[in-house]
PDB file of N, CA and C in Angstrom:
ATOM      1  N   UNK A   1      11.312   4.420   2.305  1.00  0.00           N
ATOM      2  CA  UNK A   1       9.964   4.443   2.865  1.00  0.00           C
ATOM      3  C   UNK A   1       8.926   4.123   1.793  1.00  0.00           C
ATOM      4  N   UNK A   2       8.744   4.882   0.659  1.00  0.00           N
ATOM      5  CA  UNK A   2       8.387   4.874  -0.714  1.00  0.00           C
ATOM      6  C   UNK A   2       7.851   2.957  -0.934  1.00  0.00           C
ATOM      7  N   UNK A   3       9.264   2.569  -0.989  1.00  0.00           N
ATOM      8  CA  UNK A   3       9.515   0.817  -1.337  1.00  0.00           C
ATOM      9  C   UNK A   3       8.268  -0.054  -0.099  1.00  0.00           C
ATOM     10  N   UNK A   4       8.915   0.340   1.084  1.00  0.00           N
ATOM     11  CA  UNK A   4       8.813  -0.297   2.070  1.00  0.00           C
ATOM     12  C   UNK A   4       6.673  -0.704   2.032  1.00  0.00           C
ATOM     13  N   UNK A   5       6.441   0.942   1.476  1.00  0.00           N
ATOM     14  CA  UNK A   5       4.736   1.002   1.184  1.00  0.00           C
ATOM     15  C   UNK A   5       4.462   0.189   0.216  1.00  0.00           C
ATOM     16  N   UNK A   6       5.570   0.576  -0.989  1.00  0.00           N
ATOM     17  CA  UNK A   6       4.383  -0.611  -2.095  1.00  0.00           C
ATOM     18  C   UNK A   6       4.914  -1.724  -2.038  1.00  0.00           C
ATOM     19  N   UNK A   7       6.141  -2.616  -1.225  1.00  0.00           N
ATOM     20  CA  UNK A   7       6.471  -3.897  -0.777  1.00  0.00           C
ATOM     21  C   UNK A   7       5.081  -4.487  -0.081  1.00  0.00           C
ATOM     22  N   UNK A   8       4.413  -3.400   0.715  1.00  0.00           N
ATOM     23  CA  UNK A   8       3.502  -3.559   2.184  1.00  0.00           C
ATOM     24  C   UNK A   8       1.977  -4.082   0.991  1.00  0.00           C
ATOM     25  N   UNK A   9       1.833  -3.083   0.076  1.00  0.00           N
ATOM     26  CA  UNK A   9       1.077  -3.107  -0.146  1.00  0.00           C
ATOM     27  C   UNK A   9       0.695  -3.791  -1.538  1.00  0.00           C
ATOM     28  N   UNK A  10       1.944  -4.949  -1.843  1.00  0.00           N
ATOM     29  CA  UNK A  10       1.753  -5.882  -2.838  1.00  0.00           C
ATOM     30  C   UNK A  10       1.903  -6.684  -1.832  1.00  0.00           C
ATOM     31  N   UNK A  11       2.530  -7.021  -0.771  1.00  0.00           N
ATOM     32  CA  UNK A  11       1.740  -8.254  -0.003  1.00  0.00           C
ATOM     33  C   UNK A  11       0.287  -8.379   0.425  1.00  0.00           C
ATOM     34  N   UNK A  12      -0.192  -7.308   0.759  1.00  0.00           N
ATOM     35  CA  UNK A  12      -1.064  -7.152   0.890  1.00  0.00           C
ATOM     36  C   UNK A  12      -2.073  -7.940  -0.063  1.00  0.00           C
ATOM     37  N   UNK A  13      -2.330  -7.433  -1.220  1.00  0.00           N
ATOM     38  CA  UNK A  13      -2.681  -8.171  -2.432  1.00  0.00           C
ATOM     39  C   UNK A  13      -2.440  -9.395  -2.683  1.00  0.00           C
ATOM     40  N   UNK A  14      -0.924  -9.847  -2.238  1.00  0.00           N
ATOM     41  CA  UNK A  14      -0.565 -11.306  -2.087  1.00  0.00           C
ATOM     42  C   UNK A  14      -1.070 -11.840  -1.040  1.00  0.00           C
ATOM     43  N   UNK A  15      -1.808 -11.257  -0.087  1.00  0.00           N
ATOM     44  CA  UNK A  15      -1.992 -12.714   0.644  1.00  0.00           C
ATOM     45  C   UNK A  15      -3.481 -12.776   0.384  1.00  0.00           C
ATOM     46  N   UNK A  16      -4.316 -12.515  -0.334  1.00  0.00           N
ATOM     47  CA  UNK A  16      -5.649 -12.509  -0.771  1.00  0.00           C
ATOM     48  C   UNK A  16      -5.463 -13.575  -1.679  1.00  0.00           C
ATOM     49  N   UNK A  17      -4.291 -13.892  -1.967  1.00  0.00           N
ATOM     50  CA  UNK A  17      -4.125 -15.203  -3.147  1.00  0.00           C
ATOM     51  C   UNK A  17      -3.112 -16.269  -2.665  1.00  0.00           C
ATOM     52  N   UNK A  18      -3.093 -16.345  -1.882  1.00  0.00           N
ATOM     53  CA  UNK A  18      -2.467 -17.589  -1.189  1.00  0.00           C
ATOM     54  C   UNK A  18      -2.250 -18.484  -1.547  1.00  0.00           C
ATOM     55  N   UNK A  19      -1.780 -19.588  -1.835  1.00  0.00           N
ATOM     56  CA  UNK A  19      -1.815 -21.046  -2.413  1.00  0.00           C
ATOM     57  C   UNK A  19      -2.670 -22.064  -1.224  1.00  0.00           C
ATOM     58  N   UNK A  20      -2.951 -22.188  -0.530  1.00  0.00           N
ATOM     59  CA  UNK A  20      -3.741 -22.171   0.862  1.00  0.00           C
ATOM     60  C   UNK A  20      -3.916 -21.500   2.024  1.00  0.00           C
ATOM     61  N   UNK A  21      -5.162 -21.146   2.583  1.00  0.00           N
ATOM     62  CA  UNK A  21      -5.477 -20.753   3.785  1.00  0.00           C
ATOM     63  C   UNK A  21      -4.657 -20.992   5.346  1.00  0.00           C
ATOM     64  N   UNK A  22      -3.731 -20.246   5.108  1.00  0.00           N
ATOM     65  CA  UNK A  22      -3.465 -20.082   6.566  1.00  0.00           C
ATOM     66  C   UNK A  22      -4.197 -20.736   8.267  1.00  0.00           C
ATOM     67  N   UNK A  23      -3.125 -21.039   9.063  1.00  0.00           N
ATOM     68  CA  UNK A  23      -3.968 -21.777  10.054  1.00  0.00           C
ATOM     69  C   UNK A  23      -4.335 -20.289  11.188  1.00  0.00           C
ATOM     70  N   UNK A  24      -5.374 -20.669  12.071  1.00  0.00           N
ATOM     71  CA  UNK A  24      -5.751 -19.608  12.583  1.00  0.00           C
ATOM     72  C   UNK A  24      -5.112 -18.487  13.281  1.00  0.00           C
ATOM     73  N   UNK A  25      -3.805 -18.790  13.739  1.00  0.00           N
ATOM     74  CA  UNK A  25      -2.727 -18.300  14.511  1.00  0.00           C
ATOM     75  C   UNK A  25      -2.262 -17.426  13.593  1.00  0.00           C
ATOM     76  N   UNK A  26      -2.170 -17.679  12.675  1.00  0.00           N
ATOM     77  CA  UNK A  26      -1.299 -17.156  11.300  1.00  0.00           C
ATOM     78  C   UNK A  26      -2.216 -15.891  10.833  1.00  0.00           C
ATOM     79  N   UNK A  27      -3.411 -16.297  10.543  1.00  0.00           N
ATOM     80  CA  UNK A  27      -4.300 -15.348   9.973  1.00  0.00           C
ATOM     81  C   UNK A  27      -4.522 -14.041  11.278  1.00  0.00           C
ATOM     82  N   UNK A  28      -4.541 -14.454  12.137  1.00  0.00           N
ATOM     83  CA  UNK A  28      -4.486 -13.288  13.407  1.00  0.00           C
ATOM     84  C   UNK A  28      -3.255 -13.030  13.685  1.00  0.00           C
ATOM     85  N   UNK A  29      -1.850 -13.522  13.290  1.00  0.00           N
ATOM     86  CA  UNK A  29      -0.726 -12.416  13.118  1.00  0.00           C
ATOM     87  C   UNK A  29      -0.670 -11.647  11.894  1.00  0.00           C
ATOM     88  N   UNK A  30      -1.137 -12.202  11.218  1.00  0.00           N
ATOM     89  CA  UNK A  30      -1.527 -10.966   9.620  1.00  0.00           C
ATOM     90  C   UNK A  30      -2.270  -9.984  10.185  1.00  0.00           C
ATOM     91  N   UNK A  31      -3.799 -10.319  10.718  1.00  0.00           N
ATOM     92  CA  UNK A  31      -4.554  -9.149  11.006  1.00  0.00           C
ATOM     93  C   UNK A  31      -3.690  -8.371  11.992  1.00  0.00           C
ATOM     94  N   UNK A  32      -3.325  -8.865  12.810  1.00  0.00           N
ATOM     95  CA  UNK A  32      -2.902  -7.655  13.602  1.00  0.00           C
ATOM     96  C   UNK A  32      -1.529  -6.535  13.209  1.00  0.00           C
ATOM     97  N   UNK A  33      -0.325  -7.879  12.584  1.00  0.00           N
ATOM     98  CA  UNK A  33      -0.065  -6.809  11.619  1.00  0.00           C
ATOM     99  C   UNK A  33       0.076  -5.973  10.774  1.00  0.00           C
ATOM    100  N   UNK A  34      -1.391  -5.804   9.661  1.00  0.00           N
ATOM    101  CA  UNK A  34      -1.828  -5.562   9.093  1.00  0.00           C
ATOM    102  C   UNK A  34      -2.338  -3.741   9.844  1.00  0.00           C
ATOM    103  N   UNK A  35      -2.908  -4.236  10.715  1.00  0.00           N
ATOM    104  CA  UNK A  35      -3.562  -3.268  11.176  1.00  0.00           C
ATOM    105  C   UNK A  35      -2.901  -2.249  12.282  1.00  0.00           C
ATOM    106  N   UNK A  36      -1.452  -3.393  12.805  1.00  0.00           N
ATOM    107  CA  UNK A  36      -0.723  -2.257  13.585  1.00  0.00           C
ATOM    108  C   UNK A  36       0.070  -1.361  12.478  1.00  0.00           C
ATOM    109  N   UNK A  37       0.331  -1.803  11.088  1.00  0.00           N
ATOM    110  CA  UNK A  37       0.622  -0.614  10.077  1.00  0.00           C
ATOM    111  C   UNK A  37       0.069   0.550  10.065  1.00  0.00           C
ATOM    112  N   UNK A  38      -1.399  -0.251   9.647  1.00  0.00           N
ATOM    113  CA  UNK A  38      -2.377   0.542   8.826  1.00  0.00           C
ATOM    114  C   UNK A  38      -2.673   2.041  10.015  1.00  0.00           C
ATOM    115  N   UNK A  39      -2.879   1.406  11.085  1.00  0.00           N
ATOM    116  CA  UNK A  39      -3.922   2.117  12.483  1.00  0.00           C
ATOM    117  C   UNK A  39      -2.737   2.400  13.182  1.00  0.00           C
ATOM    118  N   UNK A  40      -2.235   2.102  13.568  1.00  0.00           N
ATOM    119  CA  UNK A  40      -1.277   2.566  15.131  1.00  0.00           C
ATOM    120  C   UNK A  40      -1.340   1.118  16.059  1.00  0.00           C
ATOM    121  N   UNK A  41      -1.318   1.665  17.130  1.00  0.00           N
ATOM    122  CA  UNK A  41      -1.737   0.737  18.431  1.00  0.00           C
ATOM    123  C   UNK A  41      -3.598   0.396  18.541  1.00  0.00           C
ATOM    124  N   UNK A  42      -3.348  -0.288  19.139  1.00  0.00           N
ATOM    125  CA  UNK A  42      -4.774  -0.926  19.211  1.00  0.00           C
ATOM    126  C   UNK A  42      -5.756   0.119  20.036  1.00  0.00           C
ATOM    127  N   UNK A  43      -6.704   0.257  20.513  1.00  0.00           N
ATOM    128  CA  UNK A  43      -7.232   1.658  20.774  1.00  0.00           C
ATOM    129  C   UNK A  43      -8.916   1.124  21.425  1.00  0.00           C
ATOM    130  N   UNK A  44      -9.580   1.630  22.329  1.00  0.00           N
ATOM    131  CA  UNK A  44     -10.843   0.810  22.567  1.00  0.00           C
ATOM    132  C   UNK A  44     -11.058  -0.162  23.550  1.00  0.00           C
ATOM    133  N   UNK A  45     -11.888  -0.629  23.858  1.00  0.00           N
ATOM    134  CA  UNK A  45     -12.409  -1.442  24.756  1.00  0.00           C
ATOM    135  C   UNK A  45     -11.972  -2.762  24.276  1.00  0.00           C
ATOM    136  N   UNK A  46     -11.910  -3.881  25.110  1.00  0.00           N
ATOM    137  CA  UNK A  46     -11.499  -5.265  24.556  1.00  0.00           C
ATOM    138  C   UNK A  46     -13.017  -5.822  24.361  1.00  0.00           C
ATOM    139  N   UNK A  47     -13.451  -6.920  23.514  1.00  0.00           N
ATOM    140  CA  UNK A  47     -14.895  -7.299  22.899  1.00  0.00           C
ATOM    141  C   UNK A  47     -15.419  -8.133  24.226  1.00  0.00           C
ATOM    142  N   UNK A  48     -16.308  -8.470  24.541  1.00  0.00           N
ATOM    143  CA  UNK A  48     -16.938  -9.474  25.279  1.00  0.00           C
ATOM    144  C   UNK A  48     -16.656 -10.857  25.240  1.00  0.00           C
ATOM    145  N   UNK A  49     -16.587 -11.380  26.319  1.00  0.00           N
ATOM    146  CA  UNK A  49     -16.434 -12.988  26.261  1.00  0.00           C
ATOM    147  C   UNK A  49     -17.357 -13.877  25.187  1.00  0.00           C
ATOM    148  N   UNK A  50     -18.272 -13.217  25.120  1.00  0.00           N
ATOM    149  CA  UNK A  50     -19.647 -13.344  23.711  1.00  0.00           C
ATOM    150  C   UNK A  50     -18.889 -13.588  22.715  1.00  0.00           C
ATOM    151  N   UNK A  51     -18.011 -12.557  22.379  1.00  0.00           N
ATOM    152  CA  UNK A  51     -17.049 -12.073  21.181  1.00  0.00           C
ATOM    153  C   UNK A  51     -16.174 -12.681  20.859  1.00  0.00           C
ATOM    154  N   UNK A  52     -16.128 -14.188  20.771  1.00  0.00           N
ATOM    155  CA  UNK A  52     -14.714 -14.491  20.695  1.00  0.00           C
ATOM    156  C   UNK A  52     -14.043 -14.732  19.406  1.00  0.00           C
ATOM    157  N   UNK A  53     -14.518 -14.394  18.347  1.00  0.00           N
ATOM    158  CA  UNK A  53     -13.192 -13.944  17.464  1.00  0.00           C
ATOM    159  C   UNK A  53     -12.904 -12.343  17.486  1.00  0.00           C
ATOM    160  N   UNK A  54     -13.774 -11.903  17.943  1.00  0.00           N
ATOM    161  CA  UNK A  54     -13.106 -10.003  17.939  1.00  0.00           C
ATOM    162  C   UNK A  54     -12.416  -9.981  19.267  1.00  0.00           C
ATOM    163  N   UNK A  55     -12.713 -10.754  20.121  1.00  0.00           N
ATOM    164  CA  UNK A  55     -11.153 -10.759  21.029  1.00  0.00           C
ATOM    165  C   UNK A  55     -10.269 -11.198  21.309  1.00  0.00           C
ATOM    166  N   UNK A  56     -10.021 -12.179  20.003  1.00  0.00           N
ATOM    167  CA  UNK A  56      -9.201 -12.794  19.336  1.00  0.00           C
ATOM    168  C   UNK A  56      -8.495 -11.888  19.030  1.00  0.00           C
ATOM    169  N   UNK A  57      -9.124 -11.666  17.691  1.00  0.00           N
ATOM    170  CA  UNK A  57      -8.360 -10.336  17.194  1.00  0.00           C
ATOM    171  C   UNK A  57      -7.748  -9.343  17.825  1.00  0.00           C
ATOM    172  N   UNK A  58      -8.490  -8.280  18.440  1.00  0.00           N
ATOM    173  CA  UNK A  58      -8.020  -7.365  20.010  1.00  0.00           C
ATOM    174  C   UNK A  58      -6.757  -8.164  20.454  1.00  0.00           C
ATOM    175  N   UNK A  59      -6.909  -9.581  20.974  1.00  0.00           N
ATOM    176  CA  UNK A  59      -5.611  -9.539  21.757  1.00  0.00           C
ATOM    177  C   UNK A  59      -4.644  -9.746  20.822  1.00  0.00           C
ATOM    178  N   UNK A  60      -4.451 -10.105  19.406  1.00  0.00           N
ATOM    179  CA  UNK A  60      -3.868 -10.181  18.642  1.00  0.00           C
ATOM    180  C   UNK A  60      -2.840  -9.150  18.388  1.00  0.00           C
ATOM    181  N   UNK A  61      -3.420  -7.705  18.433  1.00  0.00           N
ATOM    182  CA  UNK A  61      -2.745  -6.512  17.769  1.00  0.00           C
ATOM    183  C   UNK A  61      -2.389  -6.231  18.981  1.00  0.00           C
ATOM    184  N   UNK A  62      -3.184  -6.396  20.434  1.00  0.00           N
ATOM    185  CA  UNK A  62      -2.110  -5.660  21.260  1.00  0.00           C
ATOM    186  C   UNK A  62      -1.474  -6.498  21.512  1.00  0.00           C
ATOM    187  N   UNK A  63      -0.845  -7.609  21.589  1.00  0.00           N
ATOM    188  CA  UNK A  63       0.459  -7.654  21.658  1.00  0.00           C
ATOM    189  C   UNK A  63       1.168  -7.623  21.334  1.00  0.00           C
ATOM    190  N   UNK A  64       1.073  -6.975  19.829  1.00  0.00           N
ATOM    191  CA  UNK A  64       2.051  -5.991  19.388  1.00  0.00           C
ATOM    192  C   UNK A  64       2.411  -4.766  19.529  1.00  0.00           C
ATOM    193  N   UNK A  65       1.333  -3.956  20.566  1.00  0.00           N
ATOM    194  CA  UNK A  65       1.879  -2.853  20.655  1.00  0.00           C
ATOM    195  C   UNK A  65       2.755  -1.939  21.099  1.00  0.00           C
ATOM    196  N   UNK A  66       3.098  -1.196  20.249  1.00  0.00           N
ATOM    197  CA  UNK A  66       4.320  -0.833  20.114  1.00  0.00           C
ATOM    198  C   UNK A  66       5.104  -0.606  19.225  1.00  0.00           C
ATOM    199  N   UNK A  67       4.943  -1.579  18.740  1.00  0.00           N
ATOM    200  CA  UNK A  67       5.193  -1.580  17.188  1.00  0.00           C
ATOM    201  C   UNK A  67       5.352  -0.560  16.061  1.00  0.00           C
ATOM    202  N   UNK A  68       6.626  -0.162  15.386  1.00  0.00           N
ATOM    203  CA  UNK A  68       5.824   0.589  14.872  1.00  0.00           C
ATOM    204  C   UNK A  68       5.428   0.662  13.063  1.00  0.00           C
ATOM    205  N   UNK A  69       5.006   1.294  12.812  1.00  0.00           N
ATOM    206  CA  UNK A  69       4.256   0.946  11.104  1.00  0.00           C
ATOM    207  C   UNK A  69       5.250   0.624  10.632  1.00  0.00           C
ATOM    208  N   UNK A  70       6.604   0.740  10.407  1.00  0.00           N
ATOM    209  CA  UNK A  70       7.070   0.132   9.108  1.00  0.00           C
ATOM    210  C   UNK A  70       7.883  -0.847  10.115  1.00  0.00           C
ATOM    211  N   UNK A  71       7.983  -1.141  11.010  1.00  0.00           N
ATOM    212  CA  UNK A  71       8.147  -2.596  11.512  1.00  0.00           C
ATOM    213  C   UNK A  71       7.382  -3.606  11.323  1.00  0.00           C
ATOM    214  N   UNK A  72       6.212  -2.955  11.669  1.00  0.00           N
ATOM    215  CA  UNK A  72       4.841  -3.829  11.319  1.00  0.00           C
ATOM    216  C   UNK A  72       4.722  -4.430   9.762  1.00  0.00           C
ATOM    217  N   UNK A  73       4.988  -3.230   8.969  1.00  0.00           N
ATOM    218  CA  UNK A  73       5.041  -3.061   7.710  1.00  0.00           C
ATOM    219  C   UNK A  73       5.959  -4.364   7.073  1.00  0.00           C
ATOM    220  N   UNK A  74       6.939  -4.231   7.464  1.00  0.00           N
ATOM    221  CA  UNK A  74       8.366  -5.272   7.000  1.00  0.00           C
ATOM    222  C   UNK A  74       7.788  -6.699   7.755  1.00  0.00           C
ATOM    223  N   UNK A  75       7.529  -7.171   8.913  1.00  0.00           N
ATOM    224  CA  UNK A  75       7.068  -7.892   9.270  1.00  0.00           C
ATOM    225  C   UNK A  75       5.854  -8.759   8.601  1.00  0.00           C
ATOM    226  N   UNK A  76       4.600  -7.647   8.274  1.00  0.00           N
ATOM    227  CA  UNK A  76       4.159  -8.706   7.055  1.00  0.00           C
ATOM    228  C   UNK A  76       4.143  -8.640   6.251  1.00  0.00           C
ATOM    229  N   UNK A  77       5.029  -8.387   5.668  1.00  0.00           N
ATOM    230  CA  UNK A  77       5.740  -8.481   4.048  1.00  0.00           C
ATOM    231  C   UNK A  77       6.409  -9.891   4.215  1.00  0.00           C
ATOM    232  N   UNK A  78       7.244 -10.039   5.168  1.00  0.00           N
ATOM    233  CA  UNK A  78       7.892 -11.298   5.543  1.00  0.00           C
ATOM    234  C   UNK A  78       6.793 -12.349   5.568  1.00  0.00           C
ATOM    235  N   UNK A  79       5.989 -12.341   6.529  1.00  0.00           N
ATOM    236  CA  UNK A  79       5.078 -13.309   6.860  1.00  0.00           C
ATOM    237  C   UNK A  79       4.565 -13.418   5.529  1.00  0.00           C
ATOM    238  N   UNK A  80       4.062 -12.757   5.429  1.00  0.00           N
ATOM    239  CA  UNK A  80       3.220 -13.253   3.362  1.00  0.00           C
ATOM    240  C   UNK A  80       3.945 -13.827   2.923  1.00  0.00           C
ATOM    241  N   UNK A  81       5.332 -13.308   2.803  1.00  0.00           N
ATOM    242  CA  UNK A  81       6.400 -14.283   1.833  1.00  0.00           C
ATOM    243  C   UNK A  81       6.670 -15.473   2.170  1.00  0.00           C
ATOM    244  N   UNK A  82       6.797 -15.770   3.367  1.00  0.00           N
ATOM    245  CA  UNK A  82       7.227 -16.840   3.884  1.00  0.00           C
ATOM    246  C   UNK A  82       6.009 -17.761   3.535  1.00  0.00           C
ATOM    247  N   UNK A  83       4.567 -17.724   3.418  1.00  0.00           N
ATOM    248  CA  UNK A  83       3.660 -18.040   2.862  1.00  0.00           C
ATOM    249  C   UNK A  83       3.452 -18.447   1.406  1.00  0.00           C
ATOM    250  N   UNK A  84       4.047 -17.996   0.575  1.00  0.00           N
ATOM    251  CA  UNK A  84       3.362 -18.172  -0.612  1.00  0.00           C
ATOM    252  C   UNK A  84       4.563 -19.568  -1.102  1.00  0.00           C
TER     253      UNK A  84
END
């Protein structure tokens, strides 16, 4: 478990340094798995049609939910890696 956190949380750090920017699809499966670690399940109201990158995002994490943190966790550890 120990590993699995500071694996999570040197990708983390790694993907702030990327060798290029991710395409948009990509960057909203990071956020969401990022955040189904960090947070749980997604939680709240969905954003307004106004809103459309925060309900971007929103639909992003819930469809992961379920998920749970160190799935999430291992998942973008992968995705970063597979990135750099």
């Amino acid at each position: 478990m120990a590993d699995l956190k500071a694996a999570f949380e040197a990708a983390v750090a790694a993907s702030k340094q990327l060798p290029e920017k991710p395409d948009n699809m990509t960057l909203l499966k990071i956020y969401a798995l990022y955040k189904q670690a960090s947070a749980g399940d997604v939680e709240g109201k969905r954003p307004g049609f106004t809103d459309m990158v925060g309900r971007a995002k929103y639909d992003a994490w819930a469809a992961i939910k379920g998920k749970t943190a160190d799935e999430a966790m291992q998942d973008y550890v992968a995705l970063i890696e597979s990135l750099q």
